[in-house]
N, C-alpha and C. Protein backbone atom coordinates (compact mmCIF):
# COMPACT_ATOMS: atom_id res chain seq x y z
N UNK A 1 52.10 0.91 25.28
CA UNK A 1 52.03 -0.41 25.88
C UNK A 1 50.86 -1.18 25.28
N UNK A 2 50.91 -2.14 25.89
CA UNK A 2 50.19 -3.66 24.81
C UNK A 2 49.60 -4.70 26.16
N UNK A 3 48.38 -4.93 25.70
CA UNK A 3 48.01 -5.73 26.41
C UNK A 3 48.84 -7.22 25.68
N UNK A 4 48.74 -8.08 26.67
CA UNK A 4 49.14 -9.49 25.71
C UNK A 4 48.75 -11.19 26.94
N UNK A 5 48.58 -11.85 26.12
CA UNK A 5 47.90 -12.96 26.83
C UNK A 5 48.49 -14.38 26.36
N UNK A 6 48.31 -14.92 26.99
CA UNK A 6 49.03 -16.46 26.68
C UNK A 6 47.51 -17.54 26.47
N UNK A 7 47.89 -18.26 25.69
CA UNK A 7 47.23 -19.28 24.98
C UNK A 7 46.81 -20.57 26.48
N UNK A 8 45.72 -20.68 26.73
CA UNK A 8 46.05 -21.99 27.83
C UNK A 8 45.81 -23.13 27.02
N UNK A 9 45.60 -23.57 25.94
CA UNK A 9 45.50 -24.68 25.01
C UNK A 9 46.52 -24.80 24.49
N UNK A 10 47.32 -26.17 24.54
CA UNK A 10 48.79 -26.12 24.08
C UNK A 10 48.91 -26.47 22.74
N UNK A 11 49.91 -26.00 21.92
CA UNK A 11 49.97 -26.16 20.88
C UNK A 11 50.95 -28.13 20.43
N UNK A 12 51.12 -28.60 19.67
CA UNK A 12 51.26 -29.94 19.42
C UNK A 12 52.51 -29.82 19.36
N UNK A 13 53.15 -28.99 19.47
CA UNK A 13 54.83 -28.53 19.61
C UNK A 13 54.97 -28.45 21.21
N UNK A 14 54.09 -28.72 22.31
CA UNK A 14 53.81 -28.61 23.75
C UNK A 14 54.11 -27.43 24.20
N UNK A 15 54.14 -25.88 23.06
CA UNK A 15 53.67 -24.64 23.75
C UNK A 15 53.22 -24.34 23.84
N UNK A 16 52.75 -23.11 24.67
CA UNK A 16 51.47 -21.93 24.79
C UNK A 16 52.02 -20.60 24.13
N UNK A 17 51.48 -19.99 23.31
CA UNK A 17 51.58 -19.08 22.61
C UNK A 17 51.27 -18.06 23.30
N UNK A 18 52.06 -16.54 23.26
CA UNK A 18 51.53 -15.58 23.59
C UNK A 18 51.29 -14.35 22.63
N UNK A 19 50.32 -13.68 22.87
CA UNK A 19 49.31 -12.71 21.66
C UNK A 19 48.84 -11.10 21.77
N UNK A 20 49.09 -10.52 21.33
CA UNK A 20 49.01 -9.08 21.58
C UNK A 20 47.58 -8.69 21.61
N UNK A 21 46.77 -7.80 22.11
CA UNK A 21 45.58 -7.45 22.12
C UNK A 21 44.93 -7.84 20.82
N UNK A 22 45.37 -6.93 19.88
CA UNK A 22 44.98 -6.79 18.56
C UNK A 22 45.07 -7.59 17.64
N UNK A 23 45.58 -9.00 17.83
CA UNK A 23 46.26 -9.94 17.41
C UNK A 23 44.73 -11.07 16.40
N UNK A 24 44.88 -11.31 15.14
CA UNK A 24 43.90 -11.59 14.58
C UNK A 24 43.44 -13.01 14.95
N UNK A 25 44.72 -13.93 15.60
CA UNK A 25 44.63 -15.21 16.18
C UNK A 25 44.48 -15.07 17.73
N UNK A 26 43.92 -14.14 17.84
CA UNK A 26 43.98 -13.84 19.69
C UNK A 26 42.74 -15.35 19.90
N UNK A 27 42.89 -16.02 21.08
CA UNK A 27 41.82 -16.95 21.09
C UNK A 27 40.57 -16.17 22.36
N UNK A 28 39.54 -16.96 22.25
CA UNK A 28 38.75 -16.52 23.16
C UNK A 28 38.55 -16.68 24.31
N UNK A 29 38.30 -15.57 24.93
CA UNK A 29 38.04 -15.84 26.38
C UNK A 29 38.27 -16.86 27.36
N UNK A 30 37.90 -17.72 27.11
CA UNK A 30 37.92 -19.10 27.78
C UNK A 30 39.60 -19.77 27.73
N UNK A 31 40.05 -19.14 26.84
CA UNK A 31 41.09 -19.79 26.14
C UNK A 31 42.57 -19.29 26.25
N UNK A 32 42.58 -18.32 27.16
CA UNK A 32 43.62 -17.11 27.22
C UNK A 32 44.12 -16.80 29.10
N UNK A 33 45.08 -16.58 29.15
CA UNK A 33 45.09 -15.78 30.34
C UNK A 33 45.72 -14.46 30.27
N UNK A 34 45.22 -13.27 30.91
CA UNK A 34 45.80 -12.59 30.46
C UNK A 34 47.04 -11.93 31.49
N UNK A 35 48.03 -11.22 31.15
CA UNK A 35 48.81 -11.71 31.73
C UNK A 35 49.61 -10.20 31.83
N UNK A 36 48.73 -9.18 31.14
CA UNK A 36 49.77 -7.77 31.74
C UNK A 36 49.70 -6.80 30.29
N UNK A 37 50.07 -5.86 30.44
CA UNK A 37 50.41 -4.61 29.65
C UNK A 37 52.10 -4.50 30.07
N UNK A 38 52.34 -4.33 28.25
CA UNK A 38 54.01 -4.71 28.66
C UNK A 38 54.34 -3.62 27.28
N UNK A 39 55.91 -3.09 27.05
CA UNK A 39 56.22 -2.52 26.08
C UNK A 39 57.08 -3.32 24.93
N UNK A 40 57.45 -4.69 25.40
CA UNK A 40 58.00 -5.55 24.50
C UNK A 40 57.31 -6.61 24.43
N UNK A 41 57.26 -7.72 23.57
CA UNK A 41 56.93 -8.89 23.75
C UNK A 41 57.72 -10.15 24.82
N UNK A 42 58.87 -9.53 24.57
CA UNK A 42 59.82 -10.21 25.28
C UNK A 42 59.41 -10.53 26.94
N UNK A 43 59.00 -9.18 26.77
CA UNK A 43 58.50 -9.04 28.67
C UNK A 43 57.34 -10.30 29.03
N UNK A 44 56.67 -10.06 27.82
CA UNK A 44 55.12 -10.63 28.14
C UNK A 44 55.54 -12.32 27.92
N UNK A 45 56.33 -12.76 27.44
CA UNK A 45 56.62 -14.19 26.87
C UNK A 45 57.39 -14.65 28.44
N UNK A 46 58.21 -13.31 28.80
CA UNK A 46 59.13 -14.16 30.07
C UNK A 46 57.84 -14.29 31.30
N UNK A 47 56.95 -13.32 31.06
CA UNK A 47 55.93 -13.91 32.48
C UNK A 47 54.94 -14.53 32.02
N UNK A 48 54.82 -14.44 30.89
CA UNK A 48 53.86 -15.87 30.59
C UNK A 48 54.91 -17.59 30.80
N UNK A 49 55.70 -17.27 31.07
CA UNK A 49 56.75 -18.84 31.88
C UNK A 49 56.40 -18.61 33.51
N UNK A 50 55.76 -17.72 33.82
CA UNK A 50 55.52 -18.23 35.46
C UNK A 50 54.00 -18.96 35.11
N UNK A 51 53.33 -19.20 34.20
CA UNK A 51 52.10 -20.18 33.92
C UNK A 51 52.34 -21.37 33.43
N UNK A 52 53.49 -21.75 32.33
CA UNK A 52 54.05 -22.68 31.67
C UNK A 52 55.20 -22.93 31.39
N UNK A 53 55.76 -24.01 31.36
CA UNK A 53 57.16 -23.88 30.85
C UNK A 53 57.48 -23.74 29.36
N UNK A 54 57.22 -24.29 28.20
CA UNK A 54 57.26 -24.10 26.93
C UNK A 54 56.54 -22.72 26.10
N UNK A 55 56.64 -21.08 26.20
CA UNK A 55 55.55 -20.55 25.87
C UNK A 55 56.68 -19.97 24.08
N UNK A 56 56.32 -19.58 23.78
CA UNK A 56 56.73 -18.77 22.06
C UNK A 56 55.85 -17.77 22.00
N UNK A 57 56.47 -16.93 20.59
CA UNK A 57 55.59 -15.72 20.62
C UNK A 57 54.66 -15.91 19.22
N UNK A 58 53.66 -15.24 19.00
CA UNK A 58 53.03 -15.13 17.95
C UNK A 58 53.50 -15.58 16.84
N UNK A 59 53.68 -16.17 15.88
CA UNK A 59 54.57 -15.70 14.56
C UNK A 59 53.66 -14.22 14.28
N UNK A 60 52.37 -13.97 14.14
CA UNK A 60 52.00 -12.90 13.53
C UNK A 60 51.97 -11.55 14.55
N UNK A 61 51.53 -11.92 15.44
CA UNK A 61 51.60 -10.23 15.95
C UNK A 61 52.72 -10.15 17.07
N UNK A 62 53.74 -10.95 17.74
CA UNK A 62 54.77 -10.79 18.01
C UNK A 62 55.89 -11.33 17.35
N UNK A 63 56.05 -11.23 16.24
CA UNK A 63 56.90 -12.25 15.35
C UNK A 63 58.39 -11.94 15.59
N UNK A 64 58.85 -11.03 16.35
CA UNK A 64 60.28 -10.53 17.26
C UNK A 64 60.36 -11.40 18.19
N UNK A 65 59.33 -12.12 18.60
CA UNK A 65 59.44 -12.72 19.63
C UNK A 65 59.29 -14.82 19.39
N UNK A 66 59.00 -14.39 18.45
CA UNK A 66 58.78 -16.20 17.91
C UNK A 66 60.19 -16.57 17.46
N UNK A 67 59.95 -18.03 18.17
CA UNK A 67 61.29 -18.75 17.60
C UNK A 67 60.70 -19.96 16.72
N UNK A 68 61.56 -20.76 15.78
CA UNK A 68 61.07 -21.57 15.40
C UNK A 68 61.60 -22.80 15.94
């Protein structure tokens, strides 16, 4: 399992991104919520939508989970 966190700064596409622990674009502290230990990304993207409505996944460290 994987920690993973959602972006609270929206991206100019009006999503919030979500990011795996290890993730080299993980943002900081201030900047994140975190949001669970999950075994897919999929998991972590559908409850990062009880914070936002627009969220996507990483392109880089959940890129199974990014749409374009």
């Amino acid at each position: 399992m994987k920690k993973y966190y959602v972006e609270k700064i929206v991206q100019s596409n009006g999503e919030h991104v979500v990011h795996s622990e290890e993730c080299k674009s993980l943002p900081n502290e201030d900047n994140r919520i975190y949001l669970g230990e999950f075994y897919w990304c999929r998991t972590a993207v559908e409850d990062a939508k009880k914070h936002y409505f627009k969220v996507n996944g990483c392109y880089a460290c959940c890129n199974e989970c990014h749409r374009d």
